[in-house]
C-alpha atoms as a PDB file:
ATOM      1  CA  UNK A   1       4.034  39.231  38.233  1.00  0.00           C
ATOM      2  CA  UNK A   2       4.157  35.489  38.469  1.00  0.00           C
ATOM      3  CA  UNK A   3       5.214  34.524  34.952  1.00  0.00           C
ATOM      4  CA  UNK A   4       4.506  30.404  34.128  1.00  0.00           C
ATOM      5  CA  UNK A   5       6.133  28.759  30.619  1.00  0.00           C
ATOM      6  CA  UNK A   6       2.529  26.587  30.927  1.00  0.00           C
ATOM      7  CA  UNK A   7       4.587  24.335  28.429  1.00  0.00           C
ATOM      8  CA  UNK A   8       7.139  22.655  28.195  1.00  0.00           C
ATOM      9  CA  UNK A   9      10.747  24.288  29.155  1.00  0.00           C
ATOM     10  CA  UNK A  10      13.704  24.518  26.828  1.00  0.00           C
ATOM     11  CA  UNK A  11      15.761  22.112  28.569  1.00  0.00           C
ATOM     12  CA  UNK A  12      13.301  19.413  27.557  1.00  0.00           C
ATOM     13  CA  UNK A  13      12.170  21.277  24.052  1.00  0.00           C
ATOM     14  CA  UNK A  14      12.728  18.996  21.081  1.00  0.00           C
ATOM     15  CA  UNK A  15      14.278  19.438  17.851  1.00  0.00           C
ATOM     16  CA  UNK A  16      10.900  19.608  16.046  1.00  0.00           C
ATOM     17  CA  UNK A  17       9.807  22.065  18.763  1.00  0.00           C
ATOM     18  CA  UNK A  18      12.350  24.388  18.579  1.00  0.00           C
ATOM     19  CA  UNK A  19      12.112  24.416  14.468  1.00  0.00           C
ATOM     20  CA  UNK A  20       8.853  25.533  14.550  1.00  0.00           C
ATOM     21  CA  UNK A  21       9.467  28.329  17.343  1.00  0.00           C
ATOM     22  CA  UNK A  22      12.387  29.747  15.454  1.00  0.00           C
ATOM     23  CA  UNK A  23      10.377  29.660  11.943  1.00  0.00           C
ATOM     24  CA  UNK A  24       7.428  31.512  13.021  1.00  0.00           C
ATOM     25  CA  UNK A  25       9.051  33.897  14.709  1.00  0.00           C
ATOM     26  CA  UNK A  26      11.104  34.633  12.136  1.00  0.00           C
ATOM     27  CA  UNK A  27      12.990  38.465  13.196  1.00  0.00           C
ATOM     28  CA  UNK A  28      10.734  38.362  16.070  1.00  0.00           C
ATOM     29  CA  UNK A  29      11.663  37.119  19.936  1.00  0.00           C
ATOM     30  CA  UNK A  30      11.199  33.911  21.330  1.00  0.00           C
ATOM     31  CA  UNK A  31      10.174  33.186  25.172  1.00  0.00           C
ATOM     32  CA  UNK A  32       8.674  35.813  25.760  1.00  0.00           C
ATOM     33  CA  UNK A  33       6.587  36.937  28.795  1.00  0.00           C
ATOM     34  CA  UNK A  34       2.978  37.604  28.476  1.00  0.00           C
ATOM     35  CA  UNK A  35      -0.228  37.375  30.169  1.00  0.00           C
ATOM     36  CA  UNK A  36       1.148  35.891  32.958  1.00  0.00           C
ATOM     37  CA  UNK A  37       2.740  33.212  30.822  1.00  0.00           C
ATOM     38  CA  UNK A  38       5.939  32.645  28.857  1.00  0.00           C
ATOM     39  CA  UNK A  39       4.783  32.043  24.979  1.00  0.00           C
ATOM     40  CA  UNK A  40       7.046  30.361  22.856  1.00  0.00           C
ATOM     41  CA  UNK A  41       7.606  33.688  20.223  1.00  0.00           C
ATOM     42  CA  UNK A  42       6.145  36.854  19.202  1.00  0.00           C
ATOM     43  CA  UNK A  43       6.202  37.570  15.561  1.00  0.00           C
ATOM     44  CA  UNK A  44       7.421  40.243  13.733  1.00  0.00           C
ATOM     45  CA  UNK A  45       3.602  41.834  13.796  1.00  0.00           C
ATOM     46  CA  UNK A  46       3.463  41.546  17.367  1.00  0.00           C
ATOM     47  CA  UNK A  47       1.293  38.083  17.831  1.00  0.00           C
ATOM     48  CA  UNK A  48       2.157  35.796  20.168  1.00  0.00           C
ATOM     49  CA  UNK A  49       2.908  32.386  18.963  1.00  0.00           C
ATOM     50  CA  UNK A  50       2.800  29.110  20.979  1.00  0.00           C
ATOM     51  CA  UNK A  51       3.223  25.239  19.659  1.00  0.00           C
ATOM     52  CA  UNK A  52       1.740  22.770  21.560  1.00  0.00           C
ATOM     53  CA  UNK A  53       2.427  19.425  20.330  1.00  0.00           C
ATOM     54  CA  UNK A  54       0.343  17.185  22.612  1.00  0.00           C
ATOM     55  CA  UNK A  55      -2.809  17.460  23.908  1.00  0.00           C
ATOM     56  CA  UNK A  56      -4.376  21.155  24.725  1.00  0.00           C
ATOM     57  CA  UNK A  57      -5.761  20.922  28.127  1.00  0.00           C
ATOM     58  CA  UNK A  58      -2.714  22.535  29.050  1.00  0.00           C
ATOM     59  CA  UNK A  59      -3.533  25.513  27.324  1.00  0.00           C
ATOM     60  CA  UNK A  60      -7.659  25.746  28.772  1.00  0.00           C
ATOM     61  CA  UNK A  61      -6.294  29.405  30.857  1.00  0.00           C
ATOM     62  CA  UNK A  62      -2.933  29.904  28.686  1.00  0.00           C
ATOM     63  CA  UNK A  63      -4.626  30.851  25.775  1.00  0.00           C
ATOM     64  CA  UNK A  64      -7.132  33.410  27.422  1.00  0.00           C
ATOM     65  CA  UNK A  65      -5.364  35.264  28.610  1.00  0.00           C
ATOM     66  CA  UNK A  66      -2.359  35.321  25.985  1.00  0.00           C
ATOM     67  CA  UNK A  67      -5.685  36.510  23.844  1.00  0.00           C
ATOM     68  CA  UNK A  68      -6.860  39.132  26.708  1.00  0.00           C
ATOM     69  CA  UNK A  69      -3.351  40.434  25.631  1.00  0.00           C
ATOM     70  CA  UNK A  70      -3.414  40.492  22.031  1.00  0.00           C
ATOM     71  CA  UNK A  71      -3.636  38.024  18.624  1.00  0.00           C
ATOM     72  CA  UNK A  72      -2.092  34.712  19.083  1.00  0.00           C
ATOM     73  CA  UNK A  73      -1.436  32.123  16.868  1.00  0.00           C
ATOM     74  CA  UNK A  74      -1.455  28.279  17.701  1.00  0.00           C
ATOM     75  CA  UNK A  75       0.756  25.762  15.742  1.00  0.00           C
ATOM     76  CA  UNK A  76      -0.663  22.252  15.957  1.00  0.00           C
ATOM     77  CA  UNK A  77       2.093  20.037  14.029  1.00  0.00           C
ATOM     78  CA  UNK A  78       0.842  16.921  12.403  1.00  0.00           C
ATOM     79  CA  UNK A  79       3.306  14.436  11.283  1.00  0.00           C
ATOM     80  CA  UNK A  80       2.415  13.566   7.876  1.00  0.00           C
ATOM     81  CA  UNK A  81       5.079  11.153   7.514  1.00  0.00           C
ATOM     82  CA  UNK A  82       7.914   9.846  10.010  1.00  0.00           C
ATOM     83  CA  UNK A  83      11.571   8.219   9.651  1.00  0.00           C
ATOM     84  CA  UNK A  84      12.223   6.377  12.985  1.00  0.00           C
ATOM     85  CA  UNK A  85      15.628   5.641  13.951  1.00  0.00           C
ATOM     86  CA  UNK A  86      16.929   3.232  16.717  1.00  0.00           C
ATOM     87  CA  UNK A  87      19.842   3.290  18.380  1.00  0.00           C
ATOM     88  CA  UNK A  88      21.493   1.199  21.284  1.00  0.00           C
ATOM     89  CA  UNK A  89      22.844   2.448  24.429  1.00  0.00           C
ATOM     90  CA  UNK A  90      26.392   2.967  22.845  1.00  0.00           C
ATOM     91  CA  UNK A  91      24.976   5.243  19.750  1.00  0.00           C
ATOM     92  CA  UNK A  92      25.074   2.906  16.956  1.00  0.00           C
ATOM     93  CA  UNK A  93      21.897   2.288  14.651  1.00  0.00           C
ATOM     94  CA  UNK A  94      20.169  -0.404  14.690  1.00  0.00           C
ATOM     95  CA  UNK A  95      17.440   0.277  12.590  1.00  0.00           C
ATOM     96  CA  UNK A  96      15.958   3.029   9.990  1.00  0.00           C
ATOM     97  CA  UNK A  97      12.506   2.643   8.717  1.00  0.00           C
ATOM     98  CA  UNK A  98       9.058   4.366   7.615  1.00  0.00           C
ATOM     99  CA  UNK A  99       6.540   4.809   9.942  1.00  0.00           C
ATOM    100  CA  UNK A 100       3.194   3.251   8.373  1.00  0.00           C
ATOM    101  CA  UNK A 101       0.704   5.864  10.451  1.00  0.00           C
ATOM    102  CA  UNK A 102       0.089   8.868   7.969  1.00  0.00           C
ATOM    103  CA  UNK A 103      -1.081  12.096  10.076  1.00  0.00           C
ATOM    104  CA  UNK A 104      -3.659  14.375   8.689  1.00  0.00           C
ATOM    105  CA  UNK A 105      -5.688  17.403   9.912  1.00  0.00           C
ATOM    106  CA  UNK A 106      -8.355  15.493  11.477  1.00  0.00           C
ATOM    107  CA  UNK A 107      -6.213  14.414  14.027  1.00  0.00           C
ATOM    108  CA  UNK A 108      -6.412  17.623  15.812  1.00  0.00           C
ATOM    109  CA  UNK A 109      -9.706  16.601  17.136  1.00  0.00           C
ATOM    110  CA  UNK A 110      -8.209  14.351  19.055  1.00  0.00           C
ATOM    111  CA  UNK A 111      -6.151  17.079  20.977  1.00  0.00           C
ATOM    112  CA  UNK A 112      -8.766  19.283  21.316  1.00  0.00           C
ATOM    113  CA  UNK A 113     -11.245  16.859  23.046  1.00  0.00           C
ATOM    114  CA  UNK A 114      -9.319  18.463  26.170  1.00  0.00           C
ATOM    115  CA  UNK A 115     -10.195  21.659  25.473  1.00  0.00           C
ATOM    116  CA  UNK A 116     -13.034  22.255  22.864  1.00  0.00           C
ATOM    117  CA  UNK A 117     -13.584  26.210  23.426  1.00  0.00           C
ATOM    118  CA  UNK A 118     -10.513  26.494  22.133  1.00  0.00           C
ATOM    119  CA  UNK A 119     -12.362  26.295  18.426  1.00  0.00           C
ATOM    120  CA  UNK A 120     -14.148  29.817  19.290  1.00  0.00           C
ATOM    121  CA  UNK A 121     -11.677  31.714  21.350  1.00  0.00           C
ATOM    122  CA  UNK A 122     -11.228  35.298  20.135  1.00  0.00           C
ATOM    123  CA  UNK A 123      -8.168  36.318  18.273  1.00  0.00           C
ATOM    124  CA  UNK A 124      -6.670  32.945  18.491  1.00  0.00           C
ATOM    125  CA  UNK A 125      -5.935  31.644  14.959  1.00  0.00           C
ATOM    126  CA  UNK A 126      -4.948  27.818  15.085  1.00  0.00           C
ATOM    127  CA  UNK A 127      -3.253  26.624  12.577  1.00  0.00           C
ATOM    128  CA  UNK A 128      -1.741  23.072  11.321  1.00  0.00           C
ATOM    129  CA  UNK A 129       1.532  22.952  10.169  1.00  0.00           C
ATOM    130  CA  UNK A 130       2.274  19.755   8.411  1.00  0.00           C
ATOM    131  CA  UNK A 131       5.836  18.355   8.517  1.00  0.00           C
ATOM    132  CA  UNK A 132       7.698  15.112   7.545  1.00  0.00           C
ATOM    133  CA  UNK A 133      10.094  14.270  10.499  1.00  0.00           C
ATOM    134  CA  UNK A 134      12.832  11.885  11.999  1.00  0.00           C
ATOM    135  CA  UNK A 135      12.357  10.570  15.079  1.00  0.00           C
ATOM    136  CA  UNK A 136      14.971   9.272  16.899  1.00  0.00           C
ATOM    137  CA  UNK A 137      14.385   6.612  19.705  1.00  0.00           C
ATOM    138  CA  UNK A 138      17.374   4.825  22.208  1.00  0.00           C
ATOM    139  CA  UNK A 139      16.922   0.967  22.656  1.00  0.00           C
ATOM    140  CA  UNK A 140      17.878   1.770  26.965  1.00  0.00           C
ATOM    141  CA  UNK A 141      15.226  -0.188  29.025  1.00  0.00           C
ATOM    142  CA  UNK A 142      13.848   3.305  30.290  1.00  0.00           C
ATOM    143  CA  UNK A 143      10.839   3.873  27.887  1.00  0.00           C
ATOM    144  CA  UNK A 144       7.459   3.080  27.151  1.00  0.00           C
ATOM    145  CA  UNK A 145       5.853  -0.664  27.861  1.00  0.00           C
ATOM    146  CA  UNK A 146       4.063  -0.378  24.663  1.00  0.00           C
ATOM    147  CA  UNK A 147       7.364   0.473  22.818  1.00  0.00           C
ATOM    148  CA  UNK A 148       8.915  -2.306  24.832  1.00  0.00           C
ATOM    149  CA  UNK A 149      11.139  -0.247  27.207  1.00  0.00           C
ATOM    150  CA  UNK A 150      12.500   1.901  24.099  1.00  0.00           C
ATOM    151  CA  UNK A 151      12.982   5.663  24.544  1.00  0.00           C
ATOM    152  CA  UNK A 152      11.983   8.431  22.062  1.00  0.00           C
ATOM    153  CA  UNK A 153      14.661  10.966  22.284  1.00  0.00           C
ATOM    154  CA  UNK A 154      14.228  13.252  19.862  1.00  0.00           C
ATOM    155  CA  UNK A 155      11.719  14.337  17.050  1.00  0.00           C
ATOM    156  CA  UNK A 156      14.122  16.288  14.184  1.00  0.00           C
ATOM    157  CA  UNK A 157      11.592  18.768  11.278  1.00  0.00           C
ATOM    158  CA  UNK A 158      12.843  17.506   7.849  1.00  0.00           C
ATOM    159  CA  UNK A 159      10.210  18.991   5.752  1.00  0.00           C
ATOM    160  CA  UNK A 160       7.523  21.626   6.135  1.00  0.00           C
ATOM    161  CA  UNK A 161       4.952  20.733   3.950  1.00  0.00           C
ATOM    162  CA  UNK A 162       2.303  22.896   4.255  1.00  0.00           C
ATOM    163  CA  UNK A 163      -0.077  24.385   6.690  1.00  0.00           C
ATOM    164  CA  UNK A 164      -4.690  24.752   7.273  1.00  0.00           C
ATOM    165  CA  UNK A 165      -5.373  27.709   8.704  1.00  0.00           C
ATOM    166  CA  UNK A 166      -8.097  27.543  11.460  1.00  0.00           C
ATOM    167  CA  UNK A 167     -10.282  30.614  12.751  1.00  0.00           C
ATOM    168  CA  UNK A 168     -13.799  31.237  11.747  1.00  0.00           C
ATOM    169  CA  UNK A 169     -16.944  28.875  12.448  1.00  0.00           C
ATOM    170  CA  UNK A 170     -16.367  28.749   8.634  1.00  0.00           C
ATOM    171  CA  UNK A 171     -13.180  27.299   8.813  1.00  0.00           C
ATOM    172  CA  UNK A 172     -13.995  24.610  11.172  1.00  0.00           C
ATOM    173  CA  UNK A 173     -17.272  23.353   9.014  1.00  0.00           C
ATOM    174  CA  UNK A 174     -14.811  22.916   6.172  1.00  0.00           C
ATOM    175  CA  UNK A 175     -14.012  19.613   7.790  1.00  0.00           C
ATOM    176  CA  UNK A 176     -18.002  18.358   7.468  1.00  0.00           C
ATOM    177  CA  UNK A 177     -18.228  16.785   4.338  1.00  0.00           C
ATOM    178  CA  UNK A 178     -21.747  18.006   3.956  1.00  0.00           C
ATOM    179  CA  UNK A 179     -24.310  20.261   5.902  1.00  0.00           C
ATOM    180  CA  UNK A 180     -27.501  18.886   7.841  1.00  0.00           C
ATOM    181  CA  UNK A 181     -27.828  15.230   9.575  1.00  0.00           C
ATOM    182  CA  UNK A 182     -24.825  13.421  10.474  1.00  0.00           C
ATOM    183  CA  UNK A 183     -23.638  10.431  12.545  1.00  0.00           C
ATOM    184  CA  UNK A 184     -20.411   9.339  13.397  1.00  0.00           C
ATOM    185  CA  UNK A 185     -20.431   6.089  11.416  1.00  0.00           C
ATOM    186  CA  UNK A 186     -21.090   8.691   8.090  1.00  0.00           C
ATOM    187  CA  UNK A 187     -18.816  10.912   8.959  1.00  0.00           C
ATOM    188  CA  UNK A 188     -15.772   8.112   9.419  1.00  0.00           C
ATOM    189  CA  UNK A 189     -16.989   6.697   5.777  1.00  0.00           C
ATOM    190  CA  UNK A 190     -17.209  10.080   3.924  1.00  0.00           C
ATOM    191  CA  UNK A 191     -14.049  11.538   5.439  1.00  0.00           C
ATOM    192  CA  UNK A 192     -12.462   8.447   5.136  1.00  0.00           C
ATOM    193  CA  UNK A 193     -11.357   8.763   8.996  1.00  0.00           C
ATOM    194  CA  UNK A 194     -11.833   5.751  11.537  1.00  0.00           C
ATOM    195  CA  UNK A 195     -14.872   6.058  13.885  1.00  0.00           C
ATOM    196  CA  UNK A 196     -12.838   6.835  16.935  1.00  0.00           C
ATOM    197  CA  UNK A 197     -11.707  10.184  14.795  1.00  0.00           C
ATOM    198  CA  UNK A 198     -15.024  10.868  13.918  1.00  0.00           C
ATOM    199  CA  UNK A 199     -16.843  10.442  17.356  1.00  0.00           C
ATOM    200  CA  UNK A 200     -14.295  12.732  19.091  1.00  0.00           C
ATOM    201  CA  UNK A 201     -14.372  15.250  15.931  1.00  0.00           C
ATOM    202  CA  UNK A 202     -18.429  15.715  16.139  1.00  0.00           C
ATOM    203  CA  UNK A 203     -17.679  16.197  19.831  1.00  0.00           C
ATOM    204  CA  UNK A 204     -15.528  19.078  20.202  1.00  0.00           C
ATOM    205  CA  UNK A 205     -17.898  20.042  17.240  1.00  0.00           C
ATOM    206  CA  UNK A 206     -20.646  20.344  19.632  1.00  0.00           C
ATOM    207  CA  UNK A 207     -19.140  21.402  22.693  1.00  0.00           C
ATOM    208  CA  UNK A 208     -18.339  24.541  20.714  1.00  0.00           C
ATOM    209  CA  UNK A 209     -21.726  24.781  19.613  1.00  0.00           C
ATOM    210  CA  UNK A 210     -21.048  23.764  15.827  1.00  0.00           C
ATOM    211  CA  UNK A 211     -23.064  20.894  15.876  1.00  0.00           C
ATOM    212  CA  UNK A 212     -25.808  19.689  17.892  1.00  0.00           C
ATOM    213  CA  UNK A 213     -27.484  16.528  19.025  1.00  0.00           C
ATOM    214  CA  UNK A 214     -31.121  16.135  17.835  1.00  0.00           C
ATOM    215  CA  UNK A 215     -32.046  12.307  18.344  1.00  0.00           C
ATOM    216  CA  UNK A 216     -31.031   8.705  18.599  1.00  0.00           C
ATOM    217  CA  UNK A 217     -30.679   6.429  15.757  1.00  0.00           C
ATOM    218  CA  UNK A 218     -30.997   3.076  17.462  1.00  0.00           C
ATOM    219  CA  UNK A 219     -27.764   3.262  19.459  1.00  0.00           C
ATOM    220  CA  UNK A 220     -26.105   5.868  17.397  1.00  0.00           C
ATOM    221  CA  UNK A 221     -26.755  10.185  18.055  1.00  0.00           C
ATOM    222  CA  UNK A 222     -27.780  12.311  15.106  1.00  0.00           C
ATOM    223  CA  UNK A 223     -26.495  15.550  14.554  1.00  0.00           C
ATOM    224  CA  UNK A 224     -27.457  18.353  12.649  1.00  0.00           C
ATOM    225  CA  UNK A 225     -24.611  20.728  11.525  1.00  0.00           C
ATOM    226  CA  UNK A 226     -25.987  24.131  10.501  1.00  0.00           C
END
């Protein structure tokens, strides 16, 4: 057998990452081979546990057949708020300060836009585990141009605060506001959630057959949620 860590490897595994392994698999193993894959724990009752913390297309054949083996579990992190340090080259700070961006739940949608039969797959339970953490970034010429060349080095867990637990239809509707005919300009006001949220929410809400288009309204779709 071919095994594949369809993830990232442990040489490159963050801080944050490697928190969240070690937590859910409490007594239970980490890297372990199954389905063809390496999954980043079992748990002590036997399910397999993987973290993903960017988008999921890289899990569209991971999670099937982790699932064709057994129960898994998916931990979706959200920051809910961040500490970012900088550093220069030599390892002296710079700077410490709060992060203005807030995460929440809803930004899950915009992972799963890569892979929206995700929301249905049998014994897969997704969950959102919502953390406070400090992210560490290097001042070194070497990273992003929208982050002016700075580097992110590390992302450290300093809180868990909590977690939504994601597996039924049921569970996924919770996030509707209301039941019936919805766009995505009411959707962004009810839920408070900008329109870019929204749009890519009622998406992956279709795709997995939650939510369906029925008409235009002027420019904008209608959908009915049942």
């Amino acid at each position: 057998m071919t095994v594949s860590r369809g993830g990232i490897g442990t040489e490159n595994e963050s801080s944050l990452h490697r928190a969240l392994k070690f937590r859910y698999a409490g007594p239970g193993r980490t890297e372990e081979a199954r389905g063809g894959y390496v999954c980043d724990a079992i748990g002590p009752g036997g399910e397999a546990v993987e973290i993903q913390t960017g988008h999921f297309g890289a899990l569209k054949n991971k999670i099937p057949a982790l699932t064709a083996e057994g129960a898994v579990r998916l931990i979706y992190p959200v920051i809910v708020n961040k500490t970012i340090e900088l550093y220069d080259t030599g390892g002296n700070l710079l700077s410490r300060r709060k992060s203005p961006r807030k995460g929440s739940p809803w930004d899950i949608f915009g992972e799963l836009i890569h892979a929206p039969s995700l929301i249905l797959q049998r014994d897969l339970t997704v969950e959102i585990a919502l953390v406070d953490v400090l992210e560490r970034r290097r001042d070194d010429g070497k990273g992003s141009w929208r982050r002016r060349g700075i580097s992110i080095e590390d992302r450290i867990l300093e809180t868990w605060r909590d977690r939504v637990l994601l597996g039924k239809r049921a569970d996924w509707l919770r996030f509707l506001p209301f039941r019936g005919e919805i766009t995505v300009k009411t959707l962004a006001e009810t839920a408070r959630i900008r329109e870019v949220l929204a749009r890519k929410a009622l998406y992956v809400l279709e795709k997995a057959g939650l939510a369906r288009k029925i008409r235009k309204n002027g420019r904008s779709w209608v959908y009915l949620v049942n």
